[in-house]
Protein backbone atom coordinates (compact mmCIF):
# COMPACT_ATOMS: atom_id res chain seq x y z
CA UNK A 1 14.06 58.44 -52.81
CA UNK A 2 11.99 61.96 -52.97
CA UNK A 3 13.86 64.64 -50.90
CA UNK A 4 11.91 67.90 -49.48
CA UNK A 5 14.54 70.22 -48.43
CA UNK A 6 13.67 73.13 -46.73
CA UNK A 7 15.12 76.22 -45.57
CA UNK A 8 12.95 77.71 -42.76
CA UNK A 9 12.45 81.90 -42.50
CA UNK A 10 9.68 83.85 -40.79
CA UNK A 11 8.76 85.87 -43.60
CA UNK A 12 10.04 83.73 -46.90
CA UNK A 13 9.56 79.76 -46.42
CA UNK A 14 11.81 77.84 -49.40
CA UNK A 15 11.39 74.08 -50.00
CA UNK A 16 12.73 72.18 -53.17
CA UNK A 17 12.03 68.85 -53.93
CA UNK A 18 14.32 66.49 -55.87
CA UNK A 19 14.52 62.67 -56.74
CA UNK A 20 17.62 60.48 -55.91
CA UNK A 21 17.24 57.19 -58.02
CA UNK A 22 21.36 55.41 -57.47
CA UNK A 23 23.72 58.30 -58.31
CA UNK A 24 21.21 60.31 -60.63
CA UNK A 25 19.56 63.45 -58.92
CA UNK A 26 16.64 64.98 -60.53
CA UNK A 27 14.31 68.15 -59.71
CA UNK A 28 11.07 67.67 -59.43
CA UNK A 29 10.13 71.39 -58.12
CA UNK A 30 10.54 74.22 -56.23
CA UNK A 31 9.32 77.40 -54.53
CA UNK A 32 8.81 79.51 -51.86
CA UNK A 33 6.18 80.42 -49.08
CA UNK A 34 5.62 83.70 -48.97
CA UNK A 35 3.80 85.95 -45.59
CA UNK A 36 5.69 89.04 -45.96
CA UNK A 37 1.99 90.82 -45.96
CA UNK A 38 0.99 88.57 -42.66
CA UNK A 39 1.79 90.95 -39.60
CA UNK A 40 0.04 88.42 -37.09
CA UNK A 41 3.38 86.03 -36.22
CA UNK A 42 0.90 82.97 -35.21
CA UNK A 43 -0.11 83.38 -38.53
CA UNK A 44 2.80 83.14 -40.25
CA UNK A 45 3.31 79.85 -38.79
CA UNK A 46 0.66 78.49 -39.28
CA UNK A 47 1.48 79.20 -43.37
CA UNK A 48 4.27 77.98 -43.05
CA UNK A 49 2.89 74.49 -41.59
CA UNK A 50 -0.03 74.76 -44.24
CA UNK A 51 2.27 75.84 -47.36
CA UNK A 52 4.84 72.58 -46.57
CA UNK A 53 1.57 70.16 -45.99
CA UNK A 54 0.72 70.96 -49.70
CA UNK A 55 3.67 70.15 -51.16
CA UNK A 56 4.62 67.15 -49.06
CA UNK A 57 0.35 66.19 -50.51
CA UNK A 58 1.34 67.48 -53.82
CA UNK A 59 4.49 65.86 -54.20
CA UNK A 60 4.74 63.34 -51.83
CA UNK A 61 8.12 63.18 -50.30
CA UNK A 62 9.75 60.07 -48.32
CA UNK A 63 12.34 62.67 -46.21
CA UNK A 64 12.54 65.69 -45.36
CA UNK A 65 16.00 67.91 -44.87
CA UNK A 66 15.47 70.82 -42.73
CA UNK A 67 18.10 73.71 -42.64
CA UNK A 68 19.46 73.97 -38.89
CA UNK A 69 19.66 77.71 -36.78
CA UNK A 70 22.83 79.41 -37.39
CA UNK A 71 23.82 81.98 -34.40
CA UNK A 72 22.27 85.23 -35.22
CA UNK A 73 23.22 88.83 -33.53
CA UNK A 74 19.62 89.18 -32.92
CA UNK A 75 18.11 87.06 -30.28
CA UNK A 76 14.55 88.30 -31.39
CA UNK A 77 15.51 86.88 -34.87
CA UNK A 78 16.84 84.17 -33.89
CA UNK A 79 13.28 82.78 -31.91
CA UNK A 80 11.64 84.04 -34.81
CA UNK A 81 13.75 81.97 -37.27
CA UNK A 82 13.44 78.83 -34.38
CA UNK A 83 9.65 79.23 -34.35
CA UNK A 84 9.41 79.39 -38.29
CA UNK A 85 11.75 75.88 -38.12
CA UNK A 86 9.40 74.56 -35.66
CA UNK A 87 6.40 74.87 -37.75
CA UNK A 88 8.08 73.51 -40.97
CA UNK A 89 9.01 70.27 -38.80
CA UNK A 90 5.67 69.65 -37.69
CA UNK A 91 4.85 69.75 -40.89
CA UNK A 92 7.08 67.65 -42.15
CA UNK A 93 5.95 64.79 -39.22
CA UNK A 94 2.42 65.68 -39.47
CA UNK A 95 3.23 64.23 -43.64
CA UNK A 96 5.00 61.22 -41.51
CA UNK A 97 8.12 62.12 -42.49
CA UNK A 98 11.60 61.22 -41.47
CA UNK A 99 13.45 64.75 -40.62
CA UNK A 100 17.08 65.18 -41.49
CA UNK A 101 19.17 68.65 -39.80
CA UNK A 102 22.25 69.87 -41.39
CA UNK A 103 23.80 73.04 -40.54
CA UNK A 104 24.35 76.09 -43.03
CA UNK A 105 28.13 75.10 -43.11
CA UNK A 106 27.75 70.97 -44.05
CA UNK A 107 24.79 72.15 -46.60
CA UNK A 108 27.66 75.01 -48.31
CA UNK A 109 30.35 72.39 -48.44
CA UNK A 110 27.83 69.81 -49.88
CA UNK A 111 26.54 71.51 -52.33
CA UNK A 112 29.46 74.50 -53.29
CA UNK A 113 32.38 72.33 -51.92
CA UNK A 114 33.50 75.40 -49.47
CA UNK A 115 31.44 76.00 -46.17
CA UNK A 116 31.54 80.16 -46.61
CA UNK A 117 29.93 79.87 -49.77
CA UNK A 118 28.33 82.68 -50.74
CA UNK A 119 24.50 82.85 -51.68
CA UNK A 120 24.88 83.43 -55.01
CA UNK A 121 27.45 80.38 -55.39
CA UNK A 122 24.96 78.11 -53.94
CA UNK A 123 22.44 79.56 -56.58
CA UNK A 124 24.50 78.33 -59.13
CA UNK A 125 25.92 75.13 -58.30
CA UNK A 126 22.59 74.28 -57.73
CA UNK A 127 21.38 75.42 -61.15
CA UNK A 128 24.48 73.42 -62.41
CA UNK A 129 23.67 70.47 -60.23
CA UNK A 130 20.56 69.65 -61.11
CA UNK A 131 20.90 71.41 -64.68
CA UNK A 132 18.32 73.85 -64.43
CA UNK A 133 17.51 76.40 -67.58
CA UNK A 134 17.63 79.46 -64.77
CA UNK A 135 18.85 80.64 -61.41
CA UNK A 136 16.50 79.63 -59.00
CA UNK A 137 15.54 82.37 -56.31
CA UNK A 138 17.99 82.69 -53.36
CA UNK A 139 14.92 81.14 -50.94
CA UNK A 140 14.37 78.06 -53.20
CA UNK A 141 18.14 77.34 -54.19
CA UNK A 142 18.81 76.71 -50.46
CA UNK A 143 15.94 74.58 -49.97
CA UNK A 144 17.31 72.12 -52.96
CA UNK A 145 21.07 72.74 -51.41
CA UNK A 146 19.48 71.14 -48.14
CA UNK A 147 17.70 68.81 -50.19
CA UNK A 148 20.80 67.61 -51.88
CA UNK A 149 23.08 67.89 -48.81
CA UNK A 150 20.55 65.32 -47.82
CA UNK A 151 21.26 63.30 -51.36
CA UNK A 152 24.72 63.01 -50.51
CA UNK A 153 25.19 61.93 -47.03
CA UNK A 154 21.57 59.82 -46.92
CA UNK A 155 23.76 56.69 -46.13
CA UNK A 156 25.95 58.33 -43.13
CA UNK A 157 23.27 60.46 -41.47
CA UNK A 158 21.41 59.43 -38.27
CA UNK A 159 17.58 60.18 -38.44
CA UNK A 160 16.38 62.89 -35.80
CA UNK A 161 13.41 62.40 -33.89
C-alpha cells in the first residue's frame, strides 16, 4: 500500500510518501509546498490543492493520512490552518483517495513512542525509521510521521468520509 501523509500549514504544505509492502516500510519521497511569497490567502489554497494533485499524479498514492487541527491560541490561525487542511483533503478526494485523520498526539506516539515529542525527535525517528542518509526538513518529517502513523494502525482505523 502507497501512503501520502500530509501535514497541512497555510504558508509551508509537507507531504511524504512511503510504501508499506507486510511489515517492510519504504520511502518513496518527500517535500514540501511552499507560498510563503503568496499574500492572496485564496491563493495559497489553491497551491496547496494543486501542489498535493501532483504528487498524488506523480506518485500515485492508494491513501492518504492527513494531520488533524490541534487547539491553537489564535483563532485567526487556527481557520487559517482549517482552511489549508481543507484544501489538502479535496485534494486528496479529487485523486479518489481514501482520507485517514490522526491527531498530533497519536502521530508523536506512533512514530517517537511519546505523544509530547518534540519536533526534532520526530525528525529523527523518522530518519531512523525509514533509514534515511539525512534529516528531513521539520515540514516533510511530519508528513512521513502521519504517513507512517497511518502504516501502523491501517488495520484498526475507520476510513473518514
Amino acid at each position: 500500500m502507497r501512503i501520502l501523509g500530509i501535514d497541512p500549514g497555510s504558508r509551508i504544505t509537507g507531504y511524504g510518501v512511503i510504501d508499506c509492502r507486510g511489515p517492510a516500510i519504504g520511502f518513496i519521497t518527500c517535500g514540501t509546498i511552499r507560498m510563503q511569497a503568496e499574500t492572496d490567502f485564496s491563493r495559497r489554497l489553491f497551491m496547496i490543492f494543486e501542489g498535493l494533485c501532483k504528487v498524488i499524479e506523480e506518485h500515485r498514492p492508494e491513501v492518504a493520512a492527513v494531520e488533524d487541527l490541534f487547539v491553537a491560541h489564535n483563532p485567526r490561525s487556527a481557520l487559517k490552518l482549517g482552511q489549508a487542511r481543507g484544501a489538502a483533503i479535496v485534494a486528496a478526494r479529487h485523486g479518489q483517495l481514501p482520507v485517514f485523520d490522526y491527531t498530533p498526539r497519536k502521530i508523536k506516539q506512533a512514530v517517537a513512542g511519546y505523544g509530547q515529542a518534540e519536533k526534532s525527535q520526530i525528525q529523527e525517528m523518522v530518519r531512523v525509521l525509514l533509514e534515511l542518509s539525512a534529516v528531513p526538513t521539520s515540514d516533510a518529517a511530519d508528513a512521513l510521521a502521519v504517513a507512517l502513523c497511518h502504516a501502523n494502525h491501517r488495520y484498526t482505523v475507520p476510513f473518514v468520509d
